[in-house]
C-alpha atoms as a PDB file:
ATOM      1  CA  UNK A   1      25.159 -55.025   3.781  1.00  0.00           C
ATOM      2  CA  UNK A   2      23.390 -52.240   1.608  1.00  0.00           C
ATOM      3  CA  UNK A   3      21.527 -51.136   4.179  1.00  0.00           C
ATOM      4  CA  UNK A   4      24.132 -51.216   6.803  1.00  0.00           C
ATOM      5  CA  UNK A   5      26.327 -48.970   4.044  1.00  0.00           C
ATOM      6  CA  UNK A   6      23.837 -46.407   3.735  1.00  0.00           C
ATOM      7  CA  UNK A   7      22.863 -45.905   7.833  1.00  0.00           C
ATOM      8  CA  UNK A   8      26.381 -45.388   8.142  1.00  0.00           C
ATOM      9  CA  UNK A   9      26.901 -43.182   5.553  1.00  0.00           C
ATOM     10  CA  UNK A  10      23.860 -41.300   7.007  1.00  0.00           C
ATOM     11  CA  UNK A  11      25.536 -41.478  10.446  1.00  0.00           C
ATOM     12  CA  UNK A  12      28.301 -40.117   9.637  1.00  0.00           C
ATOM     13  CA  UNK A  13      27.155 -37.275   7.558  1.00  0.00           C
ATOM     14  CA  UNK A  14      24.826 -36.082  10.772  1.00  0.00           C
ATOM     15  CA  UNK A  15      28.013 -36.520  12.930  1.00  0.00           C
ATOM     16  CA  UNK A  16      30.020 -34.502  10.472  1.00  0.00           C
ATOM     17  CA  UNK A  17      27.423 -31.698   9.501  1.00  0.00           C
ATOM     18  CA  UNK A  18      24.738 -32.395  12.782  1.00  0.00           C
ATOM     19  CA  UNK A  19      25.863 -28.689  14.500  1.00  0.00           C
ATOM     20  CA  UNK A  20      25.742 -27.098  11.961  1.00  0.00           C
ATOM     21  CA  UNK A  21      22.441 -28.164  10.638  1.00  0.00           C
ATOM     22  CA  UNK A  22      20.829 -27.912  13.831  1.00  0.00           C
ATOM     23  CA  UNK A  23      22.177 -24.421  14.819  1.00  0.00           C
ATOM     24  CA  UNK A  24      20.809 -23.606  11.449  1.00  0.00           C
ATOM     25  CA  UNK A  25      17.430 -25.209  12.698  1.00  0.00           C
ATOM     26  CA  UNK A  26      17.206 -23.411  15.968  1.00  0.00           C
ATOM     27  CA  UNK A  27      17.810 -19.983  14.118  1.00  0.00           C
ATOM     28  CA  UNK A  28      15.173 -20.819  12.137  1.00  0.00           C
ATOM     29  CA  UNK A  29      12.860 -21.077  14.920  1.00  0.00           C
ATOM     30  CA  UNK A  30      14.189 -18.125  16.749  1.00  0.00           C
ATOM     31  CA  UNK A  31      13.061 -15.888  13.557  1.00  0.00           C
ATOM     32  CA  UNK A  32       9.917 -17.743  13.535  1.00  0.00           C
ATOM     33  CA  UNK A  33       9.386 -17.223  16.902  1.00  0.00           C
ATOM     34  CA  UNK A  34      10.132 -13.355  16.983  1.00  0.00           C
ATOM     35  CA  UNK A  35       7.974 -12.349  14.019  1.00  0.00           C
ATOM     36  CA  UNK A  36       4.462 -11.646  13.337  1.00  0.00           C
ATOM     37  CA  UNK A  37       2.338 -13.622  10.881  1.00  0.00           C
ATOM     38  CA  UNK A  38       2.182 -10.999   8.850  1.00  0.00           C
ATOM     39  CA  UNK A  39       6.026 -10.997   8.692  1.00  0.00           C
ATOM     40  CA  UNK A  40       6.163 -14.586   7.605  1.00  0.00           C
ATOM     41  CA  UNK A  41       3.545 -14.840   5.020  1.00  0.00           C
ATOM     42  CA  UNK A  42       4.493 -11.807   2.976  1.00  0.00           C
ATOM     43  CA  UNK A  43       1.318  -9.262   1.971  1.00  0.00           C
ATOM     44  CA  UNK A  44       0.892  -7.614  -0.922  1.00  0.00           C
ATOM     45  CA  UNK A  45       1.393  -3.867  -0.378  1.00  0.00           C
ATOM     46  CA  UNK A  46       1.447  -0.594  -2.380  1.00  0.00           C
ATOM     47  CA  UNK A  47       1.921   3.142  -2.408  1.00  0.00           C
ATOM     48  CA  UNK A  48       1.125   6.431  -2.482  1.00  0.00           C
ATOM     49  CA  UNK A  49       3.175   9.195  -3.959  1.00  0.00           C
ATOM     50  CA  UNK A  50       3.289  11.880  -5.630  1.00  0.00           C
ATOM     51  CA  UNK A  51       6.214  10.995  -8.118  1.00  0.00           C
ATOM     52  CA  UNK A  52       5.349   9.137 -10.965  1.00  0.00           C
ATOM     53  CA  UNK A  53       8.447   7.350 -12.170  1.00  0.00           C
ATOM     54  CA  UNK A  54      10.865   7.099  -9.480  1.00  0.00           C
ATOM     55  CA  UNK A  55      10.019   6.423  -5.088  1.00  0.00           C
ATOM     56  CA  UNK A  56       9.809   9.592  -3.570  1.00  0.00           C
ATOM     57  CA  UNK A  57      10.893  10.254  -0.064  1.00  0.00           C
ATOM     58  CA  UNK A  58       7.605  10.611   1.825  1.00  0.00           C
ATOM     59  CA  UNK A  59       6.216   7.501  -0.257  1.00  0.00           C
ATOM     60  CA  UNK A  60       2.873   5.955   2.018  1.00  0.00           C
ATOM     61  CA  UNK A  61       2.629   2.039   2.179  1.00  0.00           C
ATOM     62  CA  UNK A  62      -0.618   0.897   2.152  1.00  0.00           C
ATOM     63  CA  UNK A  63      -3.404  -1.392   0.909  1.00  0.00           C
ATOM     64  CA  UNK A  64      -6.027  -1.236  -1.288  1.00  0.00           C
ATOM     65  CA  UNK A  65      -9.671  -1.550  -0.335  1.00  0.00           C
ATOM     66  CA  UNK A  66     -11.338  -2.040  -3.831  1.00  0.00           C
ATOM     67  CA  UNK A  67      -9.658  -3.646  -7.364  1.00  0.00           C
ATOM     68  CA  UNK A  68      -8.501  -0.196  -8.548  1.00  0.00           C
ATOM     69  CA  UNK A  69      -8.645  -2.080 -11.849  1.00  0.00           C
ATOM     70  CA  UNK A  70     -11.502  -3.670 -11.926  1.00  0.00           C
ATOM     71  CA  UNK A  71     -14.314  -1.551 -13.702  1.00  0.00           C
ATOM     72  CA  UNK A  72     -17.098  -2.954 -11.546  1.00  0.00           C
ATOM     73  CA  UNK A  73     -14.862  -1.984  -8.330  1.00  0.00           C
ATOM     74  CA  UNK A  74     -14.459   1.420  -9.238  1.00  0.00           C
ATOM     75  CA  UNK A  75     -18.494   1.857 -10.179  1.00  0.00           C
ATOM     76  CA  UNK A  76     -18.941   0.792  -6.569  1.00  0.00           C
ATOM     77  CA  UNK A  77     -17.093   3.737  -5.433  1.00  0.00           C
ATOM     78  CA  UNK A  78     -19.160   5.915  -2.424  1.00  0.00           C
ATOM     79  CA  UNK A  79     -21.262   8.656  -4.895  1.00  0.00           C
ATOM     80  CA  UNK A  80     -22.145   9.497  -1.250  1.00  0.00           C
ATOM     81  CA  UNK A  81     -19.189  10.597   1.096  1.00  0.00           C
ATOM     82  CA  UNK A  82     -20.194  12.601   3.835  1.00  0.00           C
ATOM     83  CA  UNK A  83     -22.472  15.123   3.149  1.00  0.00           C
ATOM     84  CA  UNK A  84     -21.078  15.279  -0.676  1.00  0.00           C
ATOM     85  CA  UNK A  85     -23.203  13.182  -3.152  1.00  0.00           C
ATOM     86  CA  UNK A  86     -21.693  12.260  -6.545  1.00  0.00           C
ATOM     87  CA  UNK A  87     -22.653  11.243 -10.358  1.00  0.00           C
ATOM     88  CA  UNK A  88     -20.782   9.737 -12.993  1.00  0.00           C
ATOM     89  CA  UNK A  89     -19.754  11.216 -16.493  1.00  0.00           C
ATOM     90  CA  UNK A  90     -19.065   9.170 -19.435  1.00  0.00           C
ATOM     91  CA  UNK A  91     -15.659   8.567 -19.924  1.00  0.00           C
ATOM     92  CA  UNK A  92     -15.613   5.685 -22.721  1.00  0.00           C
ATOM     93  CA  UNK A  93     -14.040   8.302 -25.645  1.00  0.00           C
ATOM     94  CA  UNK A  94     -11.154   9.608 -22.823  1.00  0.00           C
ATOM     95  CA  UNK A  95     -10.590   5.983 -21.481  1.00  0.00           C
ATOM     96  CA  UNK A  96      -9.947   5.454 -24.952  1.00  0.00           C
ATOM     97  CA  UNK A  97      -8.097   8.708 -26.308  1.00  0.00           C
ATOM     98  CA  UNK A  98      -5.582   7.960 -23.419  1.00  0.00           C
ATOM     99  CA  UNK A  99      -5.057   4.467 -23.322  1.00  0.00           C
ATOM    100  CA  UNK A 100      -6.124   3.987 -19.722  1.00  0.00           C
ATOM    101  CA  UNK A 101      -7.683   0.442 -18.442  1.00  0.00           C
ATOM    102  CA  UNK A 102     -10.130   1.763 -16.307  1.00  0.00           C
ATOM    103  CA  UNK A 103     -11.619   5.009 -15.513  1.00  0.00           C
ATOM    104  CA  UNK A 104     -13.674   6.860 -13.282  1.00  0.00           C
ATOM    105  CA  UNK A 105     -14.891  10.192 -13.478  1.00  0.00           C
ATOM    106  CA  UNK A 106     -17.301  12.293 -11.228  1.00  0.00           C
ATOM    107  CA  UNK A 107     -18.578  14.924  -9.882  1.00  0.00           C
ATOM    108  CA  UNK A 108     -19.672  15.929  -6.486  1.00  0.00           C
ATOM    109  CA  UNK A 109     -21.766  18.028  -5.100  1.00  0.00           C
ATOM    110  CA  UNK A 110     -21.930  19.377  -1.370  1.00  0.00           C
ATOM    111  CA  UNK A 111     -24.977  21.280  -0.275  1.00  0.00           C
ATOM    112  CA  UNK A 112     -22.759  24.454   1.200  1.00  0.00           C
ATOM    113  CA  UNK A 113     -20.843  24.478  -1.996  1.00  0.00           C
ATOM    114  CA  UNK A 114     -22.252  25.965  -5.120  1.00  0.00           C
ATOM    115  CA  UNK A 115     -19.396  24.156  -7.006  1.00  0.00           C
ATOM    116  CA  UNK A 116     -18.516  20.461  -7.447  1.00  0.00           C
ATOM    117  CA  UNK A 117     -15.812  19.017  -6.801  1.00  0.00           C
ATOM    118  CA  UNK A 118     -14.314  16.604  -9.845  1.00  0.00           C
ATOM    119  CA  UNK A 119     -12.781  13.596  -8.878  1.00  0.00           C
ATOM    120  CA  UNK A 120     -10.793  11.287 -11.463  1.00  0.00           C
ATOM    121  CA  UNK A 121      -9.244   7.149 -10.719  1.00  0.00           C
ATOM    122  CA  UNK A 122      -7.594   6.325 -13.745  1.00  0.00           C
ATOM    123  CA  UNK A 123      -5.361   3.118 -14.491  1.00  0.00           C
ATOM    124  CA  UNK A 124      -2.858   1.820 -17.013  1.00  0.00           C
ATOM    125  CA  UNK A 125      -0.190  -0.633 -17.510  1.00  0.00           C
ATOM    126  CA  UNK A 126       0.815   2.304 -20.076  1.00  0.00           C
ATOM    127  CA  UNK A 127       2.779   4.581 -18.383  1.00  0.00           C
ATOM    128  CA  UNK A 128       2.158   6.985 -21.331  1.00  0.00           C
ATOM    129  CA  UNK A 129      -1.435   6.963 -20.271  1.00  0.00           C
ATOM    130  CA  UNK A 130      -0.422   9.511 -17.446  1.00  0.00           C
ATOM    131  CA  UNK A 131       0.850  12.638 -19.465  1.00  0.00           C
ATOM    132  CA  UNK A 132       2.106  14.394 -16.635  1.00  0.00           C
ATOM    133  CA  UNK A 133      -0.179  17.520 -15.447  1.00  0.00           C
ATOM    134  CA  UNK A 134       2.352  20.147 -16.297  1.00  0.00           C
ATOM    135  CA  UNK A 135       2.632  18.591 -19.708  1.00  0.00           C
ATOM    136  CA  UNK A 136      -1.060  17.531 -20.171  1.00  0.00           C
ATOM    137  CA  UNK A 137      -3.093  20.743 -19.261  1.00  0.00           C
ATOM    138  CA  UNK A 138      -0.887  23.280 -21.219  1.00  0.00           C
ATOM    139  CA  UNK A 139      -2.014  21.201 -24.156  1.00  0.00           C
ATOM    140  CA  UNK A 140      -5.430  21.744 -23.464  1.00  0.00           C
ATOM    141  CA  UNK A 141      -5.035  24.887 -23.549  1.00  0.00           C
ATOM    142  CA  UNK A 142      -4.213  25.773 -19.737  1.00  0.00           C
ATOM    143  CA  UNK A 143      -1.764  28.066 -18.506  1.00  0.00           C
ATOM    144  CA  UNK A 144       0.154  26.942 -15.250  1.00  0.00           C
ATOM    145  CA  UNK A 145      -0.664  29.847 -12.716  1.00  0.00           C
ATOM    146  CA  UNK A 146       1.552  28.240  -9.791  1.00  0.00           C
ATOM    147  CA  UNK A 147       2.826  24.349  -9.100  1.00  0.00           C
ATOM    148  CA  UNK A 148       3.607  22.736  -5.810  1.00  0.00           C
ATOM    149  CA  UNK A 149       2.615  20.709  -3.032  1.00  0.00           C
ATOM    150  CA  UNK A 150       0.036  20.217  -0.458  1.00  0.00           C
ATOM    151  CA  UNK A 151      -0.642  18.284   2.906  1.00  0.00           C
ATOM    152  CA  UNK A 152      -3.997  16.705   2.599  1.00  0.00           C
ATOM    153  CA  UNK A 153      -5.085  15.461   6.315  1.00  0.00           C
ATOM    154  CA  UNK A 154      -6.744  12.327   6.635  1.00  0.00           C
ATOM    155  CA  UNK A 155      -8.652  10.762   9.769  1.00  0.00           C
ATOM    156  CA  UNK A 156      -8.384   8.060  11.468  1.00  0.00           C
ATOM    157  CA  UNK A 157      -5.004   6.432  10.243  1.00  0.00           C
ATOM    158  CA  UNK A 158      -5.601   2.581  10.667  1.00  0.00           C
ATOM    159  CA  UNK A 159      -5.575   2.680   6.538  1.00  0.00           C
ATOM    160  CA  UNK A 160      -1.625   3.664   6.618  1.00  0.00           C
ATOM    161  CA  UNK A 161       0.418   0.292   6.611  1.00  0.00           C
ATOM    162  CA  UNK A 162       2.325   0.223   9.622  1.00  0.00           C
ATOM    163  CA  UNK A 163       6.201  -0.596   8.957  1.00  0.00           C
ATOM    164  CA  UNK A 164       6.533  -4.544  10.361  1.00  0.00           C
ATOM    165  CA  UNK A 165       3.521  -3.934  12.321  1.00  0.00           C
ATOM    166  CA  UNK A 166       5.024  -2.481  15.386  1.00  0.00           C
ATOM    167  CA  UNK A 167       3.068  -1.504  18.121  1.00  0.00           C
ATOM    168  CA  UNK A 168       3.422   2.472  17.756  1.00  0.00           C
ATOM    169  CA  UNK A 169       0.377   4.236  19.307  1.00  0.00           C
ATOM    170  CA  UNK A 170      -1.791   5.969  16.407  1.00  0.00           C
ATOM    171  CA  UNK A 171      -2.299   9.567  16.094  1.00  0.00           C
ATOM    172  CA  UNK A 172      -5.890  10.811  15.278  1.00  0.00           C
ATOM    173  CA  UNK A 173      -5.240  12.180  11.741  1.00  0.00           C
ATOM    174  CA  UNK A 174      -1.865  11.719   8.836  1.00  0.00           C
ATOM    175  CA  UNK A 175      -0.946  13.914   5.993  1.00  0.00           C
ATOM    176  CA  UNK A 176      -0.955  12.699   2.815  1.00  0.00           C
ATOM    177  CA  UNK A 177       1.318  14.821   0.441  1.00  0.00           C
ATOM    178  CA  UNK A 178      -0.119  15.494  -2.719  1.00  0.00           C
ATOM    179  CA  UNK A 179       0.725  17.358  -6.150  1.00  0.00           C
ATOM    180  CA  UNK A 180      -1.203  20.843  -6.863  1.00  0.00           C
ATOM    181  CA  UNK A 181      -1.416  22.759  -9.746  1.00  0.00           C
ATOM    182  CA  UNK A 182      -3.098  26.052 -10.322  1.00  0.00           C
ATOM    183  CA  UNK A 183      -4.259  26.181 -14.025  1.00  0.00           C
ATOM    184  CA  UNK A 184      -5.926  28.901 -15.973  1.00  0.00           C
ATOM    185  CA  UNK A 185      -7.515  29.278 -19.047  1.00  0.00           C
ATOM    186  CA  UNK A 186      -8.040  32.615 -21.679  1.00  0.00           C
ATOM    187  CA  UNK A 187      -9.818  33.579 -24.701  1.00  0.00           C
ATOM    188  CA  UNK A 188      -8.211  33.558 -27.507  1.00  0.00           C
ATOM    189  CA  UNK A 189      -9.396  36.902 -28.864  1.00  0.00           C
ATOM    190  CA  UNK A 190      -9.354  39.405 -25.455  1.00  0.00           C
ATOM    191  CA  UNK A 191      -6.812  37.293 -23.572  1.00  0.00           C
ATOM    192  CA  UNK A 192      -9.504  37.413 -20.830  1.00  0.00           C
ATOM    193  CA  UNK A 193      -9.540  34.557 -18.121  1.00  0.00           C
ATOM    194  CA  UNK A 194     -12.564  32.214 -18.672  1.00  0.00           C
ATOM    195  CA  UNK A 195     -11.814  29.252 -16.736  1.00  0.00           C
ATOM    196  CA  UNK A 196      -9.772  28.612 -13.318  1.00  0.00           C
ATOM    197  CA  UNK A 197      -8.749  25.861 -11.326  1.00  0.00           C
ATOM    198  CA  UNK A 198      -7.586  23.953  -8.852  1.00  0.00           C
ATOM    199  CA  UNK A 199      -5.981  20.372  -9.493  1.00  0.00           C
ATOM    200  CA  UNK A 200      -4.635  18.118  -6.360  1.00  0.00           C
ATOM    201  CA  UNK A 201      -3.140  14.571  -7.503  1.00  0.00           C
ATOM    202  CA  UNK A 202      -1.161  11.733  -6.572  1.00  0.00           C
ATOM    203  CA  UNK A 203      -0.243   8.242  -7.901  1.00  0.00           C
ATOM    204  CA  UNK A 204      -1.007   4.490  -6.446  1.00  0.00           C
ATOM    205  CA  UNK A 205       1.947   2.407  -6.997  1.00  0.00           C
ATOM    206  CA  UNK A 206       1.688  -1.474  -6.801  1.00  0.00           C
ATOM    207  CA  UNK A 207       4.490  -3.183  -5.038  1.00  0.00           C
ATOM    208  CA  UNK A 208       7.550  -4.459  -6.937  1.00  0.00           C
ATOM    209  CA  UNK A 209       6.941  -7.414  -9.305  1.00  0.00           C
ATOM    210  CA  UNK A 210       3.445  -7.882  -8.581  1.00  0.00           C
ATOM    211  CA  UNK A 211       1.852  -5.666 -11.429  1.00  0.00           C
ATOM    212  CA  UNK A 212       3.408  -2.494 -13.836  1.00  0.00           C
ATOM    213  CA  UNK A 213       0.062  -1.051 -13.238  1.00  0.00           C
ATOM    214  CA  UNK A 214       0.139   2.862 -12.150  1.00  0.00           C
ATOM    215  CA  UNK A 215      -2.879   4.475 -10.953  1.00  0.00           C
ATOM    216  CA  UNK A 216      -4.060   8.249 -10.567  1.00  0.00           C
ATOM    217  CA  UNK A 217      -6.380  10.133  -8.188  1.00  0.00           C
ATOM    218  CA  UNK A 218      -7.152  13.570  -9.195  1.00  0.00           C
ATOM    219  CA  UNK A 219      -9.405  16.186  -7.246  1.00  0.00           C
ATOM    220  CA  UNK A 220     -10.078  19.566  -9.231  1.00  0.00           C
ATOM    221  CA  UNK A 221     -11.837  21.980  -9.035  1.00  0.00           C
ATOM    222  CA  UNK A 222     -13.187  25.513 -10.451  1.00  0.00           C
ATOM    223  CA  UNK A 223     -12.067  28.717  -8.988  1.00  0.00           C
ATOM    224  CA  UNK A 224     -13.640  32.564  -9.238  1.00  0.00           C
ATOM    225  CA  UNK A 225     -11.135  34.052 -11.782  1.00  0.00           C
ATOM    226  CA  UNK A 226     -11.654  37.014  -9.502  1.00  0.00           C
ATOM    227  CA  UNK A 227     -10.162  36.224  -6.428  1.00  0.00           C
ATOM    228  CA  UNK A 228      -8.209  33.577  -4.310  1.00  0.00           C
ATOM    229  CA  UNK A 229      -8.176  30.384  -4.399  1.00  0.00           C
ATOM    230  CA  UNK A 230      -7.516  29.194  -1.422  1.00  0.00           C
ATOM    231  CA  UNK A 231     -11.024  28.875   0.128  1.00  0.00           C
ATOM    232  CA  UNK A 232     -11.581  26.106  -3.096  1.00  0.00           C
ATOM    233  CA  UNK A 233      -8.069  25.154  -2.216  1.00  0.00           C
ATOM    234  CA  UNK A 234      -8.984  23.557   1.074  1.00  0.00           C
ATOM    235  CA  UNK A 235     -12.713  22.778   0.163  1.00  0.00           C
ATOM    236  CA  UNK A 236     -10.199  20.058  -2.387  1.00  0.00           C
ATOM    237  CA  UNK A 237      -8.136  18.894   0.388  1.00  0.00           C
ATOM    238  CA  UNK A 238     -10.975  18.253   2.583  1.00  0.00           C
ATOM    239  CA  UNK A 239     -12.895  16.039   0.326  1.00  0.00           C
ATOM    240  CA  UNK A 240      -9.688  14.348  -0.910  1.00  0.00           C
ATOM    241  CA  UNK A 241      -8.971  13.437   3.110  1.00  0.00           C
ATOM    242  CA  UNK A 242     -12.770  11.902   3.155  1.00  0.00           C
ATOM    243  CA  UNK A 243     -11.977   9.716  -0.003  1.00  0.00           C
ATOM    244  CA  UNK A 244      -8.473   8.312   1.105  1.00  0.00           C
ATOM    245  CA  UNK A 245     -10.145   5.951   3.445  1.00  0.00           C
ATOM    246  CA  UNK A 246     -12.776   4.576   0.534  1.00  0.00           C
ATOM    247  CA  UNK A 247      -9.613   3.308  -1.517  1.00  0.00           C
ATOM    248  CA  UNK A 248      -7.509   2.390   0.953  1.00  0.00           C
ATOM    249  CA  UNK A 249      -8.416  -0.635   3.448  1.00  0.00           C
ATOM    250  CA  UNK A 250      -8.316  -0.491   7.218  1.00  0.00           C
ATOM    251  CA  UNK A 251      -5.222  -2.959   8.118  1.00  0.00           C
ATOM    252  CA  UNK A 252      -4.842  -5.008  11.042  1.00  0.00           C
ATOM    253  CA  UNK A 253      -3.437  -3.655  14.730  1.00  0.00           C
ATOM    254  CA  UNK A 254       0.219  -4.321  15.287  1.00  0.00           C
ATOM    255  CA  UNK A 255       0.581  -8.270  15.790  1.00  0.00           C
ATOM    256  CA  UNK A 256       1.792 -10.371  18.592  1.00  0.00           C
ATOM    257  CA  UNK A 257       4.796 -11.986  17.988  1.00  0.00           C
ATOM    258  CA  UNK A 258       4.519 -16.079  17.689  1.00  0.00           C
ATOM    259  CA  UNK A 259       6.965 -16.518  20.806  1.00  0.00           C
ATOM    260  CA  UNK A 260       4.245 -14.050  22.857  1.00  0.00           C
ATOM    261  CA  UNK A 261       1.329 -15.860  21.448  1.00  0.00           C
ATOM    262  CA  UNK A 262       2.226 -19.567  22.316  1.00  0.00           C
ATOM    263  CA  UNK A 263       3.898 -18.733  25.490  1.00  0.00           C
ATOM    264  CA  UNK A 264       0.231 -17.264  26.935  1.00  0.00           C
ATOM    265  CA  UNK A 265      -1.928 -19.129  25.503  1.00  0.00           C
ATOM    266  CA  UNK A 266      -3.266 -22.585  25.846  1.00  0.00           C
ATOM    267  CA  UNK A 267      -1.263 -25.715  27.208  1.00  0.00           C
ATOM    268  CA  UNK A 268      -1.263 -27.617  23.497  1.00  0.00           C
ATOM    269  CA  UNK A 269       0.191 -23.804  22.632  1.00  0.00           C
ATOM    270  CA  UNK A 270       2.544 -23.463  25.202  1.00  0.00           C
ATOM    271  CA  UNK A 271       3.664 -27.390  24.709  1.00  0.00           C
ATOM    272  CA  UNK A 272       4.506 -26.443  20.818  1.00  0.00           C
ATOM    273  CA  UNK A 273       6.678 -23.696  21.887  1.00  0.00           C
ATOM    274  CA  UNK A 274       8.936 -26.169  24.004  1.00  0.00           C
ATOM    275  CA  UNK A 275       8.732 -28.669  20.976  1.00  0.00           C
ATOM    276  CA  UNK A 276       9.642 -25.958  18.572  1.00  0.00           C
ATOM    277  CA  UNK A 277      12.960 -24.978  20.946  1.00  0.00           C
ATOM    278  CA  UNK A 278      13.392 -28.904  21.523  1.00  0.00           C
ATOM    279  CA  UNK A 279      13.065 -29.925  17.840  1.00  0.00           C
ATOM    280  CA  UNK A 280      16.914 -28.740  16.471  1.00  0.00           C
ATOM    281  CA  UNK A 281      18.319 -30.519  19.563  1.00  0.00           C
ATOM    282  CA  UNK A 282      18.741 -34.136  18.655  1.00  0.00           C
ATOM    283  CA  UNK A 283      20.526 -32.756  15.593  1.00  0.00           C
ATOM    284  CA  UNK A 284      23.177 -30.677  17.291  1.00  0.00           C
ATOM    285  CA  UNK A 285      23.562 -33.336  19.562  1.00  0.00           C
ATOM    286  CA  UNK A 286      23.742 -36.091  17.255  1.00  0.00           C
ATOM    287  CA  UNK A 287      27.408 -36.785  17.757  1.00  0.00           C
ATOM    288  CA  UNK A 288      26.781 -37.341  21.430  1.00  0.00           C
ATOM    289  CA  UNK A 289      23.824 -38.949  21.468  1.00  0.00           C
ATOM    290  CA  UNK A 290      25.095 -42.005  18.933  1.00  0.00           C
ATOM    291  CA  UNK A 291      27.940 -42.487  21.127  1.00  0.00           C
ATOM    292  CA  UNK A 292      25.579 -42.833  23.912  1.00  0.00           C
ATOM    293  CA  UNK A 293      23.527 -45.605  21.371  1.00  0.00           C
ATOM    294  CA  UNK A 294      26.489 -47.505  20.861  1.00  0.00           C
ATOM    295  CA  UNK A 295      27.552 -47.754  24.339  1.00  0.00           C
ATOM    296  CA  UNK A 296      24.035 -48.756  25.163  1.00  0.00           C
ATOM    297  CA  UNK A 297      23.884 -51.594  22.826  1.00  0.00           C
ATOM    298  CA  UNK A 298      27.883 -53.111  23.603  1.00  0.00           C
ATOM    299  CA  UNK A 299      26.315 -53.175  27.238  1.00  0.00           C
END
């Protein structure tokens, strides 16, 4: 009698709710169908900008090749990129001094060049780690010649995450915008410039909830106090183009959809696809189908 009590109640609950539940069912499997893998099991992703506590507008997804926090991933860096061919400083007191987690700091050197170029990856779950530029070189002494913002052009764009992996033809070459500051430095008895430089930055975000960690990437370098900058200027943007794709990993080609994938592919593939459509029916049809049962067994 239990038992009897409880199919019925069963029954009669499918009969009630069965539409609805398998409409709900088949939509399921619709979305399955129509998305990517990559769309289903969710990636971790983060960005690039050049604002440091709010999204900016022309914010780059993207993903990571290397543990930007991991000590031994950032050793492993390329010292040779291209033709330029780098060694570390020591960077133990500033890691320290500024409350960073991890650090790296050197200097490159490119046979045409009779300057280096000085290239920083710094990270902190301290956001007061990153003294902003404007705020942090004045204090050293600097004077802020000019501020703004560059286009740094990278090749080969496979490293920018493409928005739900659509299958948009690639160009050759991106922009990444970045932050530039001109900075200069006098003596304190003539007023004379002594130093000059060039500084191009921008920040790594990770994606919401995953980690408060914010990373920096800094390229500066020195500049003739004599003349214009903008022949160091683009020797910067250059070598920060060549680095982009050593951080930043080369992500898949825009993804078949499931529905395109089963339907073309083998017969076990193509026979799950007509399961997967078949699978909500019994439920929406439930109703029908037990009236069908119980004329079947009165006969």
């Amino acid at each position: 009698m239990v038992t009897r009590k409880d199919t019925g109640t069963v029954g009669d609950f499918f009969e009630s709710y069965g539409r609805i539940l398998g409409l709900m069912m088949l939509g399921y499997v619709l979305i399955m169908l129509f998305s990517t893998p990559s769309m289903i099991i969710a990636r971790s992703v983060t960005t690039i900008g050049t604002e440091l506590s709010y999204a900016s507008a022309d914010e780059l997804p993207v993903r990571t090749r290397l543990d930007l926090g991991n000590t031994e991933h950032l050793k492993a860096f390329p010292q040779q990129i291209g033709e330029w061919t780098g060694y570390d400083y020591e960077t133990t007191s500033v890691k320290e001094a500024l409350g960073a987690d991890v650090m790296l700091m050197r200097a490159y050197e490119h046979p045409k060049w009779y300057q280096p170029v000085f290239f920083l990856i710094m990270q902190s779950r301290n956001r007061t780690s990153f003294h902003p530029p404007i705020v942090c070189y004045p204090a050293l002494g600097y004077t802020i010649e000019e501020e703004g913002r560059e286009l740094v052009t990278v090749q080969n764009t496979s490293w920018v995450e493409d928005p739900w992996f659509s299958a948009i033809e690639r160009r050759n070459e991106t922009v990444l915008p970045v932050k530039k500051l001109v900075i200069a430095k006098n003596a304190h008895d003539t007023g004379e410039m002594t130093e000059r430089r060039v500084v191009l930055y921008f920040y790594v975000k990770n994606a919401p909830l995953s980690s408060d960690s914010i990373t920096m990437v800094r390229v500066d370098a020195f500049v003739p106090t004599d003349c214009a900058y903008d022949g160091i200027l683009t020797v910067a943007k250059e070598f920060m183009g060549k680095t982009i794709p050593c951080m930043f990993e080369v992500v898949q080609r825009p993804e078949r959809r499931l529905f395109s994938s089963l339907a073309t592919g083998s017969i076990a593939e193509k026979l799950m696809l007509i399961l997967l459509f078949l699978a909500p029916l019994p439920v929406i049809f439930y109703p029908e189908l037990r009236t069908l049962a119980h004329r079947w067994t009165r006969t």
